[in-house]
C-alpha atoms as a PDB file:
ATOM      1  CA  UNK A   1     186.375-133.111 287.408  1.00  0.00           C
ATOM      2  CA  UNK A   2     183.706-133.477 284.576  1.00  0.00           C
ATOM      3  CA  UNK A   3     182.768-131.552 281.849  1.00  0.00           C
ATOM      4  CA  UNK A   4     179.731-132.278 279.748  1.00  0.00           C
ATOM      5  CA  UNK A   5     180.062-135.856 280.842  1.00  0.00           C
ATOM      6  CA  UNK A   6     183.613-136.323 280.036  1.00  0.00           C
ATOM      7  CA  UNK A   7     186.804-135.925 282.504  1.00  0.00           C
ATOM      8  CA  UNK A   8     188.756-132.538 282.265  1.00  0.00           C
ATOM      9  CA  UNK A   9     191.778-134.474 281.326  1.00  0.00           C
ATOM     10  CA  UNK A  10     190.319-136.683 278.573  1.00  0.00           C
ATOM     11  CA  UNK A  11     190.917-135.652 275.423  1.00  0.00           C
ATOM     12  CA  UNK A  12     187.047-134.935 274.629  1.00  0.00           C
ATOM     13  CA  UNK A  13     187.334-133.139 277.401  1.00  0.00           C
ATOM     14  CA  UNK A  14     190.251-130.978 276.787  1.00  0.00           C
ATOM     15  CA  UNK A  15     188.123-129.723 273.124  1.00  0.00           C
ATOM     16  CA  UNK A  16     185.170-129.076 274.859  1.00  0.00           C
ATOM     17  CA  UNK A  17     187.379-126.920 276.938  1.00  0.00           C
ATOM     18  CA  UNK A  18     189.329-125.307 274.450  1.00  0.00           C
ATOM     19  CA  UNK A  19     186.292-124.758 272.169  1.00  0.00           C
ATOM     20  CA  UNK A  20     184.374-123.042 275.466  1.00  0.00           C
ATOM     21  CA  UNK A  21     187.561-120.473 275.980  1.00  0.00           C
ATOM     22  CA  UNK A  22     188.279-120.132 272.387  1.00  0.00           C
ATOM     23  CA  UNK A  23     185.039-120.230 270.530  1.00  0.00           C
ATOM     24  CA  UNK A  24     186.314-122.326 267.174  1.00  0.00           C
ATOM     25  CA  UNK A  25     189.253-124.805 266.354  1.00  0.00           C
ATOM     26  CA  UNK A  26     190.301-126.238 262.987  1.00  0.00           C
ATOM     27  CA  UNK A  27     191.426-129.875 263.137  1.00  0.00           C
ATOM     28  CA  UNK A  28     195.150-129.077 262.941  1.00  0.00           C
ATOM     29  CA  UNK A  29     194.715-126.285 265.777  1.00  0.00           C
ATOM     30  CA  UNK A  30     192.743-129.137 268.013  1.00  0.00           C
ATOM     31  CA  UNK A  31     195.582-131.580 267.405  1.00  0.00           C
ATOM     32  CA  UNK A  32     198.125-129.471 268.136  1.00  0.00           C
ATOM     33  CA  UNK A  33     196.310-128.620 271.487  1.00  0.00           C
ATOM     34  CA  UNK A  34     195.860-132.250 272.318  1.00  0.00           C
ATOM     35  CA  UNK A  35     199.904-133.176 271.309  1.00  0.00           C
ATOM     36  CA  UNK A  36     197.852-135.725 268.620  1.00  0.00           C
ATOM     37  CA  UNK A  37     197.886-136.423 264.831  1.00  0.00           C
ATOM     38  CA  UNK A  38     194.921-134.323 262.871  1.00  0.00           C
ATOM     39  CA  UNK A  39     193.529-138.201 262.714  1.00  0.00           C
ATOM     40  CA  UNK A  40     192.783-138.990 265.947  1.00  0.00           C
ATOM     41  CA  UNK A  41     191.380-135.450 266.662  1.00  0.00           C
ATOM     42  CA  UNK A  42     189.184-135.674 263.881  1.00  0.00           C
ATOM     43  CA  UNK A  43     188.007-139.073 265.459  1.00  0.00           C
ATOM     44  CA  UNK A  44     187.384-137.364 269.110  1.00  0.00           C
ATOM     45  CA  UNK A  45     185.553-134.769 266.793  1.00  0.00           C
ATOM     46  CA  UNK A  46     183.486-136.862 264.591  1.00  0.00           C
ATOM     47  CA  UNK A  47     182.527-138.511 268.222  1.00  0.00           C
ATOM     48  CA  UNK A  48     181.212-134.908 269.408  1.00  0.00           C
ATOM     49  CA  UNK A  49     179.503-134.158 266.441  1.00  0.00           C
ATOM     50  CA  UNK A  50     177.393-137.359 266.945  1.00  0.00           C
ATOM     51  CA  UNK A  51     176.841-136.640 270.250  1.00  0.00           C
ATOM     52  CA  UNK A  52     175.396-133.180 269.297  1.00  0.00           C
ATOM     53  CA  UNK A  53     178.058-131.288 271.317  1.00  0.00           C
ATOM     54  CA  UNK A  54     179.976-129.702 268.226  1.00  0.00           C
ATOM     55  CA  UNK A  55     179.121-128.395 264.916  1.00  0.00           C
ATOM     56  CA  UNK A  56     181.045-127.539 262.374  1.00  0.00           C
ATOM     57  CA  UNK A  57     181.154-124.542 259.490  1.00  0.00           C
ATOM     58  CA  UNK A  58     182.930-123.878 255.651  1.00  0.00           C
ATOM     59  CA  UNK A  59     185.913-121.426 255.991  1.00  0.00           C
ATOM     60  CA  UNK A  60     187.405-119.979 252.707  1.00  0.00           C
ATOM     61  CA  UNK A  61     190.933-119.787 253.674  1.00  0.00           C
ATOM     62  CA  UNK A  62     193.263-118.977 251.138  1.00  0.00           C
ATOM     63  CA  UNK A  63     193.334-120.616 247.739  1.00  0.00           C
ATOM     64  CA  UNK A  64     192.480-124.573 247.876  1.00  0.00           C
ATOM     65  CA  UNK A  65     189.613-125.998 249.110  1.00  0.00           C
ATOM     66  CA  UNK A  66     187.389-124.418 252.510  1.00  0.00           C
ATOM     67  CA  UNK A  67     188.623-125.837 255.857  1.00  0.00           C
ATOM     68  CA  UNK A  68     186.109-126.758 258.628  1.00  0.00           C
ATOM     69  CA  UNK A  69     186.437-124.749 261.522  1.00  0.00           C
ATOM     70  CA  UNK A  70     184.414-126.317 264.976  1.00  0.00           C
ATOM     71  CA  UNK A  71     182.732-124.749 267.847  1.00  0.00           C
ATOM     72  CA  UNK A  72     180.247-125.627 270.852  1.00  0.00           C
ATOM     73  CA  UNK A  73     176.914-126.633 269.434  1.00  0.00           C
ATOM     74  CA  UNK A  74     173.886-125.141 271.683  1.00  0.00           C
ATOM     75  CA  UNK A  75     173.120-127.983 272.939  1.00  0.00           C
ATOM     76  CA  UNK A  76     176.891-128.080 274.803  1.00  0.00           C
ATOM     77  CA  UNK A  77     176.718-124.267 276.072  1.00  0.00           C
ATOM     78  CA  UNK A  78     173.358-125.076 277.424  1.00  0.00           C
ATOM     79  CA  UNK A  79     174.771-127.398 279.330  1.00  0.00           C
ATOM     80  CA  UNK A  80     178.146-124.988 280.242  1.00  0.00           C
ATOM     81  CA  UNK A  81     177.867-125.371 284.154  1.00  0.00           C
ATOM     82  CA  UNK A  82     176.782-128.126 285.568  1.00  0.00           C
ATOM     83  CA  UNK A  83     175.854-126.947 288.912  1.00  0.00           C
ATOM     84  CA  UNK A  84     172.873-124.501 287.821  1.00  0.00           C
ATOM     85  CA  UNK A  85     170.568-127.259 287.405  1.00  0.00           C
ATOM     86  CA  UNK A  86     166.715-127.064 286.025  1.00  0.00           C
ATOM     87  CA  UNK A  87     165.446-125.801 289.254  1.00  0.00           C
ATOM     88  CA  UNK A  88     166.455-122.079 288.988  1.00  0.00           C
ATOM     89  CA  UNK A  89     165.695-121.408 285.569  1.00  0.00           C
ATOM     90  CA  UNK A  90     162.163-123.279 286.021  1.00  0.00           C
ATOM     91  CA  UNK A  91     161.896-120.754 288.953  1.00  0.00           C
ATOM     92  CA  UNK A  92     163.184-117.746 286.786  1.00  0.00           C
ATOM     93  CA  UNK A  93     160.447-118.911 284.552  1.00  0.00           C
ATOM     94  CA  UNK A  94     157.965-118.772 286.686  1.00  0.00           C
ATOM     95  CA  UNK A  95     158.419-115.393 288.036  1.00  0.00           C
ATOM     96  CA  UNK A  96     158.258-113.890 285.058  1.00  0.00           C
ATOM     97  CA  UNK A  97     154.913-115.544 284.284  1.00  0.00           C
ATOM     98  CA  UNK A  98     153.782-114.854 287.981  1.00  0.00           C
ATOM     99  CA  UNK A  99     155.136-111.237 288.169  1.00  0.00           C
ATOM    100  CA  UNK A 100     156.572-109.970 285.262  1.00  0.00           C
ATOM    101  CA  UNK A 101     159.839-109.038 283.948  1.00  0.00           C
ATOM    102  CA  UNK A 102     160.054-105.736 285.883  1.00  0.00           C
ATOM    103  CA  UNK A 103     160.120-107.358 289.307  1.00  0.00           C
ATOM    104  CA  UNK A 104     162.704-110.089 287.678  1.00  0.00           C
ATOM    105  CA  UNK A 105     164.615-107.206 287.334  1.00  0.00           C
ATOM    106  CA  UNK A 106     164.488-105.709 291.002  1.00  0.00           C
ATOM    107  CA  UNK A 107     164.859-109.677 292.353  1.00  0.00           C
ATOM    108  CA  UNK A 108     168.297-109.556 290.138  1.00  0.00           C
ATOM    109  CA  UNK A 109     169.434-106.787 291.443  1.00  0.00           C
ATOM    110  CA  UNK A 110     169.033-107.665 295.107  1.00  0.00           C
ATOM    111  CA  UNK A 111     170.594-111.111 294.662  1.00  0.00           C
ATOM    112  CA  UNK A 112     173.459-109.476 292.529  1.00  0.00           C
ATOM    113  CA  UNK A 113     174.062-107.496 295.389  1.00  0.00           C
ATOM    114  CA  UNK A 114     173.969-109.846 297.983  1.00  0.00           C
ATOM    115  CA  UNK A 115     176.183-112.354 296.241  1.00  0.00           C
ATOM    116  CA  UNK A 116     178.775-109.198 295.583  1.00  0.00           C
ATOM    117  CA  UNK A 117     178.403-108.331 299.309  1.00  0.00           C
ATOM    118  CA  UNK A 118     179.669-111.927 300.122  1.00  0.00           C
ATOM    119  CA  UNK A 119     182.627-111.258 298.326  1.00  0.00           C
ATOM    120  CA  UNK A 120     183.406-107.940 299.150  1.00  0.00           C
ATOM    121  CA  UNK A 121     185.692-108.584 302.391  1.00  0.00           C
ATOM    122  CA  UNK A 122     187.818-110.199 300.093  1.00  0.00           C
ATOM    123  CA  UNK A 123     188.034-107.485 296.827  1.00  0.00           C
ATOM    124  CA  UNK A 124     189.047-104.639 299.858  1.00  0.00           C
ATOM    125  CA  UNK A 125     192.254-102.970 299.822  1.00  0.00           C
ATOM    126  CA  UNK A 126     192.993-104.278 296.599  1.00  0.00           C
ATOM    127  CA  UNK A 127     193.802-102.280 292.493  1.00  0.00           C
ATOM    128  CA  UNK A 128     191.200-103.701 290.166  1.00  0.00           C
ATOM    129  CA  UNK A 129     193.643-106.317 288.495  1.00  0.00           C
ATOM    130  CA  UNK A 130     193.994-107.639 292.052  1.00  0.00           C
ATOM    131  CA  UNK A 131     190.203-107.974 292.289  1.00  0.00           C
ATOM    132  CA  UNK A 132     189.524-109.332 288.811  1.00  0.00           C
ATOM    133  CA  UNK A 133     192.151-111.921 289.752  1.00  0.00           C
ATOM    134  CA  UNK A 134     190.092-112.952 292.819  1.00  0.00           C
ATOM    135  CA  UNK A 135     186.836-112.706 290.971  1.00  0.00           C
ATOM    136  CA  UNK A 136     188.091-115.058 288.739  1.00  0.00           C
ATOM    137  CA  UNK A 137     189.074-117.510 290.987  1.00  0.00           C
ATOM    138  CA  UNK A 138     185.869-117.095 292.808  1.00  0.00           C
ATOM    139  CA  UNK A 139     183.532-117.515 288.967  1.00  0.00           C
ATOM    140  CA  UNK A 140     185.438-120.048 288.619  1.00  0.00           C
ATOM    141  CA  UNK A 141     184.783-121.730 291.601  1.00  0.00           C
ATOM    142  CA  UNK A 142     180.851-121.585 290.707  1.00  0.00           C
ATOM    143  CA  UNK A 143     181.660-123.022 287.829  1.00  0.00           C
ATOM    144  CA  UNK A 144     182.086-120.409 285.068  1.00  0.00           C
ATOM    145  CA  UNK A 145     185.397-120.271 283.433  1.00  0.00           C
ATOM    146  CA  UNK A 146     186.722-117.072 283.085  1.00  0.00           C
ATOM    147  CA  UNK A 147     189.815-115.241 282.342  1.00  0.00           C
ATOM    148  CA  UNK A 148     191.627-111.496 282.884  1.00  0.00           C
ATOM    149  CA  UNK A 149     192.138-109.449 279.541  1.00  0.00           C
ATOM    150  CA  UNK A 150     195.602-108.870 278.830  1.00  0.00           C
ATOM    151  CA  UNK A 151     195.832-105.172 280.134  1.00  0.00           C
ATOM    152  CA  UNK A 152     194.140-105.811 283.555  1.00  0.00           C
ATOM    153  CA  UNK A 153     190.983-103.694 282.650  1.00  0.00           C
ATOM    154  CA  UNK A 154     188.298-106.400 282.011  1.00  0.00           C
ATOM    155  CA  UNK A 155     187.333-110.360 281.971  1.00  0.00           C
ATOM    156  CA  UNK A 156     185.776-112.693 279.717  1.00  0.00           C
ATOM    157  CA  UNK A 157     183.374-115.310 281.175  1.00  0.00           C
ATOM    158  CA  UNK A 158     183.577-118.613 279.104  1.00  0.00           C
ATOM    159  CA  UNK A 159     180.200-119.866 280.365  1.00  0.00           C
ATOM    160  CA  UNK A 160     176.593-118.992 280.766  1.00  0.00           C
ATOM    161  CA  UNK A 161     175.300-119.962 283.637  1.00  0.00           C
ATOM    162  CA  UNK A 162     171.206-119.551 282.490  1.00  0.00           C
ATOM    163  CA  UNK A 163     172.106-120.164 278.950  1.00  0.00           C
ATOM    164  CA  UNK A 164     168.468-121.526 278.087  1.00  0.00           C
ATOM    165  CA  UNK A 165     166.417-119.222 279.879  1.00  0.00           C
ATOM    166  CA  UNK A 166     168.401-115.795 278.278  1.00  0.00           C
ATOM    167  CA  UNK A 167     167.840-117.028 275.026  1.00  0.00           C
ATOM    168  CA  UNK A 168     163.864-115.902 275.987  1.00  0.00           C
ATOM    169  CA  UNK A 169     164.572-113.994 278.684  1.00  0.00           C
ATOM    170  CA  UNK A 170     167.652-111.310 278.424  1.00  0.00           C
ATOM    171  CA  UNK A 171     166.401-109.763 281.841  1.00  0.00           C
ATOM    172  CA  UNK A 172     168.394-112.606 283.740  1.00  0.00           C
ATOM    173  CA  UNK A 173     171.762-111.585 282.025  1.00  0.00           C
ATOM    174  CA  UNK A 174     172.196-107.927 283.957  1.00  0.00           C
ATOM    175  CA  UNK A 175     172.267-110.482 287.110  1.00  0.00           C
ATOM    176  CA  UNK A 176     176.277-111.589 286.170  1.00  0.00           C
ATOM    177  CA  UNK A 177     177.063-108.091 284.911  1.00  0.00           C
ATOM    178  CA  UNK A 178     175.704-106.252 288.317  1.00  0.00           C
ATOM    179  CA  UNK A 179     177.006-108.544 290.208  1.00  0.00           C
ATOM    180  CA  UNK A 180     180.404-107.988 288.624  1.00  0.00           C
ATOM    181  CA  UNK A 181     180.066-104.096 288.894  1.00  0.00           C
ATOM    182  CA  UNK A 182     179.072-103.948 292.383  1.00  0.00           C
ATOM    183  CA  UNK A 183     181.965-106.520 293.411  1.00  0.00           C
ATOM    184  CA  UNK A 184     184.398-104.018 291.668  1.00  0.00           C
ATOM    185  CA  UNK A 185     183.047-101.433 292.599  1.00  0.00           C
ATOM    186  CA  UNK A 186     183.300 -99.900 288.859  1.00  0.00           C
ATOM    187  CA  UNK A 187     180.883 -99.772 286.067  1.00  0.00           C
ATOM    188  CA  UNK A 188     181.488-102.312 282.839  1.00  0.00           C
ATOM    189  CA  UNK A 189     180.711-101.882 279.369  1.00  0.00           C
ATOM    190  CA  UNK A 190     180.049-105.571 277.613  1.00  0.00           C
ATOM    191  CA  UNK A 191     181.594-106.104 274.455  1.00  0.00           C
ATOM    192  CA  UNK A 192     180.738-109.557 273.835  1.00  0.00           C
ATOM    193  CA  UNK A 193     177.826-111.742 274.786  1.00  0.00           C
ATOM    194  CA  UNK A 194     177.158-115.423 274.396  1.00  0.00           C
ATOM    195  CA  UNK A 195     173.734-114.678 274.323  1.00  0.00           C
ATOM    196  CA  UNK A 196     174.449-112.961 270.926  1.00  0.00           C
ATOM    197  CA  UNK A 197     176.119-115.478 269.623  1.00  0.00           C
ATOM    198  CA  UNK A 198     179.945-114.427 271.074  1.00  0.00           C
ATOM    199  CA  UNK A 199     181.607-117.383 272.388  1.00  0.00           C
ATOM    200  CA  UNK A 200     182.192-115.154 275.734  1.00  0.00           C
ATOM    201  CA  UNK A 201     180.841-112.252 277.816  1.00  0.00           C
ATOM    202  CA  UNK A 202     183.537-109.714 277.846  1.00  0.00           C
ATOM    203  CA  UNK A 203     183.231-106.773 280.201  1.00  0.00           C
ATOM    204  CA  UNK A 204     185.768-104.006 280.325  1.00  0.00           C
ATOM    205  CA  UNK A 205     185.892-101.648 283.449  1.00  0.00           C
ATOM    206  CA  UNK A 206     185.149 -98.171 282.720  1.00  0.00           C
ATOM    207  CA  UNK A 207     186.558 -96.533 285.968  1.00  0.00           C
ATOM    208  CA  UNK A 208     183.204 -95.278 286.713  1.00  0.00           C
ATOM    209  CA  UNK A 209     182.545 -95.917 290.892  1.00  0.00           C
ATOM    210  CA  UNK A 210     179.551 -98.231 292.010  1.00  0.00           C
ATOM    211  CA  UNK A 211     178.001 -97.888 295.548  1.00  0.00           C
ATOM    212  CA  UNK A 212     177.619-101.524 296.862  1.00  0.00           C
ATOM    213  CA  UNK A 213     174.388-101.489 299.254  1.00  0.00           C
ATOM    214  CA  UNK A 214     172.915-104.544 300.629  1.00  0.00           C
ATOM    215  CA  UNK A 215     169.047-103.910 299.942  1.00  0.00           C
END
């Protein structure tokens, strides 16, 4: 598998990884992660940075001098899956310029509920722990890393899938959070957003029912 044009299991990979799930690393933290000395992470890191896939900020830590903590540079999350290519957010695009971001809005909808009626055979019969599990696997499958908070009331999704077109238009983000909702059958409350600069959506399920209809 590739990520960002590296394998999964290289070891550019693996920080590209752990910066997507964790949103910053120091040097020590990446090397630690990688089973490497601080030197040859900074050299995978230097490597990024010149490849305009991490940045780096100051971080007063103590007394001493600043540390330099890294995260995904825009130009990585924009590129945080693969599979959505150009195509749909060129069409998103165009829709809004065609019709406006009101019937955006009722074309999300639709599509969030038609994706979450695809799933739905497969979230029956289950708690909502159970059904964040499979939703999970099933994100992750489309290729948006995700993971299950801690007390089995929410996930965090590690990727954006339209990235470049939120930043303009934030109409196209209530298409991942409805189609959550109606899969679950319960209403979220987001926490975080990437959009906002968060280095994950986080949605927490607040036990409120959602009717799943298909039009």
């Amino acid at each position: 598998m590739i990520v960002i044009g590296y394998a999964t299991t290289s070891a550019p990979g693996q920080i590209l990884q752990h910066l997507q799930r964790q949103g910053e690393a120091t040097v020590k933290e990446l090397a630690a992660m990688l089973g490497v000395s601080t030197t040859a992470a900074r050299e995978h890191i230097v490597h990024l940075q010149a490849e305009g896939l991490v940045v780096a900020r100051t971080e007063r830590y103590g007394p001493g001098r600043p540390r330099l903590v890294y995260a995904l540079s825009d130009e990585a999350r924009g590129r945080f899956p693969q599979q959505y290519d150009r195509l749909i957010t060129g069409l998103i695009r165009e829709l809004i310029a065609l019709e406006g971001p009101d019937k955006l809005e009722q074309l999300l909808e639709r599509v969030s509920r038609r994706l979450a009626h695809e799933y739905s055979d497969r979230m029956a019969g289950h708690g909502v722990t159970e059904r964040l599990a499979e939703l999970r696997r099933l994100l992750e499958q489309r290729g948006v890393p995700a993971e299950i908070a801690a007390a089995g009331d929410g996930i965090s999704l590690f990727a954006c899938p339209f990235y470049d077109v939120a930043q303009d238009y934030p109409e196209v983000c209530s298409m991942e959070r409805q189609m959550i909702e109606f899969v679950l059958g319960e209403k979220l409350a987001l926490e975080s957003s990437i959009r906002e600069g968060g280095h994950t959506c986080r949605f927490v399920v607040q036990s409120e029912t959602i009717p799943l209809k298909t039009s």
